[in-house]
Protein backbone atom coordinates (compact mmCIF):
# COMPACT_ATOMS: atom_id res chain seq x y z
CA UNK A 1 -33.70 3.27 1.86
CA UNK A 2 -31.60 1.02 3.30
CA UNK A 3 -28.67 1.56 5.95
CA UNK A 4 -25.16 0.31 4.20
CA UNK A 5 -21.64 0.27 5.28
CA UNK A 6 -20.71 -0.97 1.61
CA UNK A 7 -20.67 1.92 -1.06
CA UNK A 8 -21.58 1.01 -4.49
CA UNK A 9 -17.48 2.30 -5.25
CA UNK A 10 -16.34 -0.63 -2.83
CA UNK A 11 -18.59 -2.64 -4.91
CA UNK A 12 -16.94 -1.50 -7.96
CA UNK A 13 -12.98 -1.81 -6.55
CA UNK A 14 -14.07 -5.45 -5.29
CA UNK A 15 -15.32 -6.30 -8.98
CA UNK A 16 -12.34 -5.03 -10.89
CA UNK A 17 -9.94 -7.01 -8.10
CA UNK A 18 -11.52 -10.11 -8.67
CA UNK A 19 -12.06 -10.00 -12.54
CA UNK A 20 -7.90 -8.91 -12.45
CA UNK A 21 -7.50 -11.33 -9.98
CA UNK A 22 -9.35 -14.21 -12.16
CA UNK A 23 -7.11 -12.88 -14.84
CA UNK A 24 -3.70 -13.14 -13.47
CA UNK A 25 -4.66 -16.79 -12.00
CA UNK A 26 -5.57 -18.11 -15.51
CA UNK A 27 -2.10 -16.30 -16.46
CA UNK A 28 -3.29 -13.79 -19.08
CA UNK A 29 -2.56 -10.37 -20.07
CA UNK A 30 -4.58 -8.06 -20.51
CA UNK A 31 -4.30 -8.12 -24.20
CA UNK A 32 -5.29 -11.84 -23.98
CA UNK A 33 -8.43 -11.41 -21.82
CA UNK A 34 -9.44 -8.57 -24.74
CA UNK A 35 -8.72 -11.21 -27.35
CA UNK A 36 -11.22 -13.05 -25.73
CA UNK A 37 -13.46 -10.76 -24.46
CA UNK A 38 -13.77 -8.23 -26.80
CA UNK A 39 -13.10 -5.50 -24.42
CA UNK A 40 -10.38 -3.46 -25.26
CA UNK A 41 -7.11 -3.81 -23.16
CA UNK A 42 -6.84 0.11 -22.74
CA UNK A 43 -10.92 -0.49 -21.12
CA UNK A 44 -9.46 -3.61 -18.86
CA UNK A 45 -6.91 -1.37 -17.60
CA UNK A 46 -9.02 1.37 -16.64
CA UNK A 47 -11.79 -1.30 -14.80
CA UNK A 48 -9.08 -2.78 -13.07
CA UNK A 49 -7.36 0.36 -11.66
CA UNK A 50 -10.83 2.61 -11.35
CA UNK A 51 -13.73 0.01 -11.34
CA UNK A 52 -15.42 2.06 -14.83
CA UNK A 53 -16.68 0.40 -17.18
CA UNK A 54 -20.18 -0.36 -18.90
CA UNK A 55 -22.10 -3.39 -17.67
CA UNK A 56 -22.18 -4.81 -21.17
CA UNK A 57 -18.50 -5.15 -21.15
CA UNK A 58 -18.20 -5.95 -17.46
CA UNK A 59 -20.63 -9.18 -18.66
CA UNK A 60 -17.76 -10.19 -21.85
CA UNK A 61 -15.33 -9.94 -19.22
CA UNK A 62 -17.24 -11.82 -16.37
CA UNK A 63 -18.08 -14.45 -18.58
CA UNK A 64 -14.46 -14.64 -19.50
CA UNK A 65 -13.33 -15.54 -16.38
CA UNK A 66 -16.03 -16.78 -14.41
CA UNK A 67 -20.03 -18.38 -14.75
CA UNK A 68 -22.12 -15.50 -16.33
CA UNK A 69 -24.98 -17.67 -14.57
CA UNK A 70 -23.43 -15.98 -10.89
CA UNK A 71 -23.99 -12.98 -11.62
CA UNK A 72 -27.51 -13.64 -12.92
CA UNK A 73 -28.28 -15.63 -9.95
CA UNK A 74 -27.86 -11.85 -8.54
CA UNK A 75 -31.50 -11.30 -10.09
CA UNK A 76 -33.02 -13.95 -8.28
CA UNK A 77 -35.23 -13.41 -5.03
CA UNK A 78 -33.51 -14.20 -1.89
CA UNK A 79 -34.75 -15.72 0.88
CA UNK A 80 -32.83 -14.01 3.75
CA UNK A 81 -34.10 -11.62 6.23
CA UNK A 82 -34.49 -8.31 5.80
CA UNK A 83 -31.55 -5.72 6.80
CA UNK A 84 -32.91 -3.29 9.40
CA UNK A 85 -34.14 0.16 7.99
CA UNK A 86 -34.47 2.62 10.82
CA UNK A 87 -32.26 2.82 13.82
CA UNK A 88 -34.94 1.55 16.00
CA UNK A 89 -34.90 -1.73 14.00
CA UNK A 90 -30.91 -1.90 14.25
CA UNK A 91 -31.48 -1.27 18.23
CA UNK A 92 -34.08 -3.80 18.39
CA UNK A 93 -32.06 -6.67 17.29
């Protein structure tokens, strides 16, 4: 297991910000994004103020408001170094 200061909830709150932040840039409602997304407006609403939804309708939003392909790109191996997983590692560096 790996040593985190990032919770998968701060994921969450980050990814309902930016999807209602992508939103209220490209001046919709919420009615309009679920127009085009599919999602319900009451489901927006409760991503964007708890971070819940399903990751089928977190994709019709993404893809809504931003390139589906970045969040696939999420899949891909990355070439960076691995993050420390013991305290002797941490101390090490």
């Amino acid at each position: 297991m790996m040593i985190s200061l990032v919770s998968g909830r701060d994921v969450q709150s980050a990814l309902a910000g930016y999807v209602q932040q992508r939103r209220k840039a490209l001046k919709w409602s919420r009615a309009a994004l679920a127009d085009r997304s599919t999602v319900p407006a009451p489901t927006i609403k409760k991503f964007e103020t708890t971070g819940q939804i399903s990751l089928r309708q977190f994709l019709l939003l993404w893809q809504c408001v931003d390139d589906l392909q970045r969040v696939q790109s999420l899949t891909q191996a990355s070439e960076q170094e691995p993050l420390p997983r013991t305290l002797d590692e941490v101390l090490a560096q």
